[in-house]
C-alpha atoms as a PDB file:
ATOM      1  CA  UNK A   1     -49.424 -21.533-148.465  1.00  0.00           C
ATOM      2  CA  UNK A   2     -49.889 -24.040-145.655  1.00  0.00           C
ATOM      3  CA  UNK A   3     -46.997 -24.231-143.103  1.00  0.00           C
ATOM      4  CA  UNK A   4     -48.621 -27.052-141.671  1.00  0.00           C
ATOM      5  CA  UNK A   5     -49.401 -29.607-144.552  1.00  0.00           C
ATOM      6  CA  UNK A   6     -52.369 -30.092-146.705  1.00  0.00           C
ATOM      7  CA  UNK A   7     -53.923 -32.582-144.680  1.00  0.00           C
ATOM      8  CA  UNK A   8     -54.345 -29.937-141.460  1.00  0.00           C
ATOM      9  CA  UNK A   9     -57.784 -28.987-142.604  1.00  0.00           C
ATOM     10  CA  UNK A  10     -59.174 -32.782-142.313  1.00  0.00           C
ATOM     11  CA  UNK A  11     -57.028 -33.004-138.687  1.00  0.00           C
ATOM     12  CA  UNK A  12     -58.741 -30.013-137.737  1.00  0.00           C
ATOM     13  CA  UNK A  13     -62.370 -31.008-138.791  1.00  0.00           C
ATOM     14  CA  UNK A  14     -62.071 -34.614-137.108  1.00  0.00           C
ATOM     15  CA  UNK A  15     -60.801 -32.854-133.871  1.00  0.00           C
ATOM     16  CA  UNK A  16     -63.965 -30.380-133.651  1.00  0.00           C
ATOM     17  CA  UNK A  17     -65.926 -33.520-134.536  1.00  0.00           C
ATOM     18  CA  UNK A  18     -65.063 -35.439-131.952  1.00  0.00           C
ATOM     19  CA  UNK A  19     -65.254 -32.584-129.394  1.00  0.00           C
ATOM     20  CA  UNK A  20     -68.863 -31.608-130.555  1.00  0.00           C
ATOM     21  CA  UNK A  21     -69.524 -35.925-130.119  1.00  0.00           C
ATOM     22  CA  UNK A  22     -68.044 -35.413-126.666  1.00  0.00           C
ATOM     23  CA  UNK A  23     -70.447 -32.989-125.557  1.00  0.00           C
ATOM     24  CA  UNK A  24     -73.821 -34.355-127.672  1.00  0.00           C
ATOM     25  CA  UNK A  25     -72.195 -37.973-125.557  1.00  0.00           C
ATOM     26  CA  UNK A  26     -72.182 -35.431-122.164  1.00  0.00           C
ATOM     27  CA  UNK A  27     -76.227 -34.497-122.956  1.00  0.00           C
ATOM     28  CA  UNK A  28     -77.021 -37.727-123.087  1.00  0.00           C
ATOM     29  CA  UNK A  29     -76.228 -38.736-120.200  1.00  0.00           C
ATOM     30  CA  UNK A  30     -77.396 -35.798-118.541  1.00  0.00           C
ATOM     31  CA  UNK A  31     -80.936 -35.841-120.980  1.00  0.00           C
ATOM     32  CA  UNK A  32     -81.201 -39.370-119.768  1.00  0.00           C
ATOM     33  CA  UNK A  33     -81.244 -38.813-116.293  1.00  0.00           C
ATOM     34  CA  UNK A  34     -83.722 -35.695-116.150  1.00  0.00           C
ATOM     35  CA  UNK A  35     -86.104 -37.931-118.425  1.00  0.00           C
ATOM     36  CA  UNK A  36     -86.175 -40.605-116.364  1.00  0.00           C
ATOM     37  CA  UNK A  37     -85.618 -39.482-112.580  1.00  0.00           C
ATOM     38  CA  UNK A  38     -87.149 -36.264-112.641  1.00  0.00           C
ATOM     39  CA  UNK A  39     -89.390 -35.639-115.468  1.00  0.00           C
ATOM     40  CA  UNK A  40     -90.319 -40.026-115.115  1.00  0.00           C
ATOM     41  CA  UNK A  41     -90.376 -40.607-118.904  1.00  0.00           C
ATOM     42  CA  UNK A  42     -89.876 -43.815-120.787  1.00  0.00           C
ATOM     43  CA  UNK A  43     -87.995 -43.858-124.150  1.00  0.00           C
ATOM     44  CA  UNK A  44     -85.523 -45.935-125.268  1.00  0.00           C
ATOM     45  CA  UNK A  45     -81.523 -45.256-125.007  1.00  0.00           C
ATOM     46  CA  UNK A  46     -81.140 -45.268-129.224  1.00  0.00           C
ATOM     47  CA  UNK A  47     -84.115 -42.975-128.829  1.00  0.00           C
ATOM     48  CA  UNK A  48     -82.894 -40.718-126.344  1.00  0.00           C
ATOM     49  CA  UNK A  49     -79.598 -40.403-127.821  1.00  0.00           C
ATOM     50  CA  UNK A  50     -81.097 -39.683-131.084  1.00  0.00           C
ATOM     51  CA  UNK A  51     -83.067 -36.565-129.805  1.00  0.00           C
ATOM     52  CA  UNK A  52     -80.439 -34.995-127.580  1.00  0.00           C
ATOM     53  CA  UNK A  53     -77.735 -35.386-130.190  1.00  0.00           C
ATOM     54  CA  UNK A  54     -80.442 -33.745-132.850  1.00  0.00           C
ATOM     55  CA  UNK A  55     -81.061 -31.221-130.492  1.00  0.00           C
ATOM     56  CA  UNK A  56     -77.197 -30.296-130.137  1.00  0.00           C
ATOM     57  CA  UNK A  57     -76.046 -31.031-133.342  1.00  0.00           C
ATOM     58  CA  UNK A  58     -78.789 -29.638-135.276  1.00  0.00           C
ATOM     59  CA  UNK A  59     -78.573 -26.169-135.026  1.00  0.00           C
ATOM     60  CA  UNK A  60     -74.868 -25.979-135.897  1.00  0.00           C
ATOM     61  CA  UNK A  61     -75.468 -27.909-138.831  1.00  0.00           C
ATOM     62  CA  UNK A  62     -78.246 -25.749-140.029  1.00  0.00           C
ATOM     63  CA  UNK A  63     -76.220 -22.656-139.837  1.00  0.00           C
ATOM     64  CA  UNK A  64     -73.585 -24.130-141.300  1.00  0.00           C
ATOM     65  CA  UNK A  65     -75.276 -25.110-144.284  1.00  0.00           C
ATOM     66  CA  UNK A  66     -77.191 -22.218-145.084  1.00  0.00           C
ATOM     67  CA  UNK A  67     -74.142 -19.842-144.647  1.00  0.00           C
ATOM     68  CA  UNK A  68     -71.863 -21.845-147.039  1.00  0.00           C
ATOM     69  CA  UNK A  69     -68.329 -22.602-147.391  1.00  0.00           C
ATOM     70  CA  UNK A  70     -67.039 -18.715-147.708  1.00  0.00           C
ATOM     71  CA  UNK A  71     -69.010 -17.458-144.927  1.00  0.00           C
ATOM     72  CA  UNK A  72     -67.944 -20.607-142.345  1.00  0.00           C
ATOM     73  CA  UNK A  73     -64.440 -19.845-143.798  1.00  0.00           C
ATOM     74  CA  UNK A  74     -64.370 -16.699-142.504  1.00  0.00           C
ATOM     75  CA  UNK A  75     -65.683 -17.491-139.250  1.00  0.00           C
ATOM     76  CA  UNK A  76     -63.103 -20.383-138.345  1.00  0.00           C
ATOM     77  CA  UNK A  77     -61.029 -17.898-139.460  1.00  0.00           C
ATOM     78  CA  UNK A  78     -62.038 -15.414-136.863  1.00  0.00           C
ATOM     79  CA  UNK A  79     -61.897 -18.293-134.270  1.00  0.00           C
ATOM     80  CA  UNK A  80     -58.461 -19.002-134.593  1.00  0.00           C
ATOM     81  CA  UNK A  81     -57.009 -15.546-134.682  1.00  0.00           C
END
């Protein structure tokens, strides 16, 4: 039973969405200025923010897709207790 409503699961979901685009929004800002003051190369901002965000993002989503809906379950699970 849910003490909170039904709908907590989606609430939940959007608010670790929009921390993970938060920090992928943090690294690239921080990919953009080590690519063009330090390391001196030239890509475009779409471009930029395309790799850094892949390069965050990805890895999270690949776990989470090969582990399945039981195993991440479990593991939010062991977050919030």
């Amino acid at each position: 039973e849910l003490r909170l409503g039904r709908h907590t699961e989606i609430i939940w979901a959007l608010g670790l969405l929009a921390a993970g685009q938060a920090s992928t929004i943090t690294a690239t800002f921080a990919g953009q200025v080590v690519m063009g003051g330090f390391v001196n190369i030239k890509v475009s901002p779409w471009t930029r923010a395309i790799i850094t965000r892949a390069a965050a993002l990805g890895p999270a989503v690949i776990v989470a897709l090969v582990a399945g809906t039981k195993a991440n379950s479990g593991i939010i699970n062991t977050i919030n207790s």
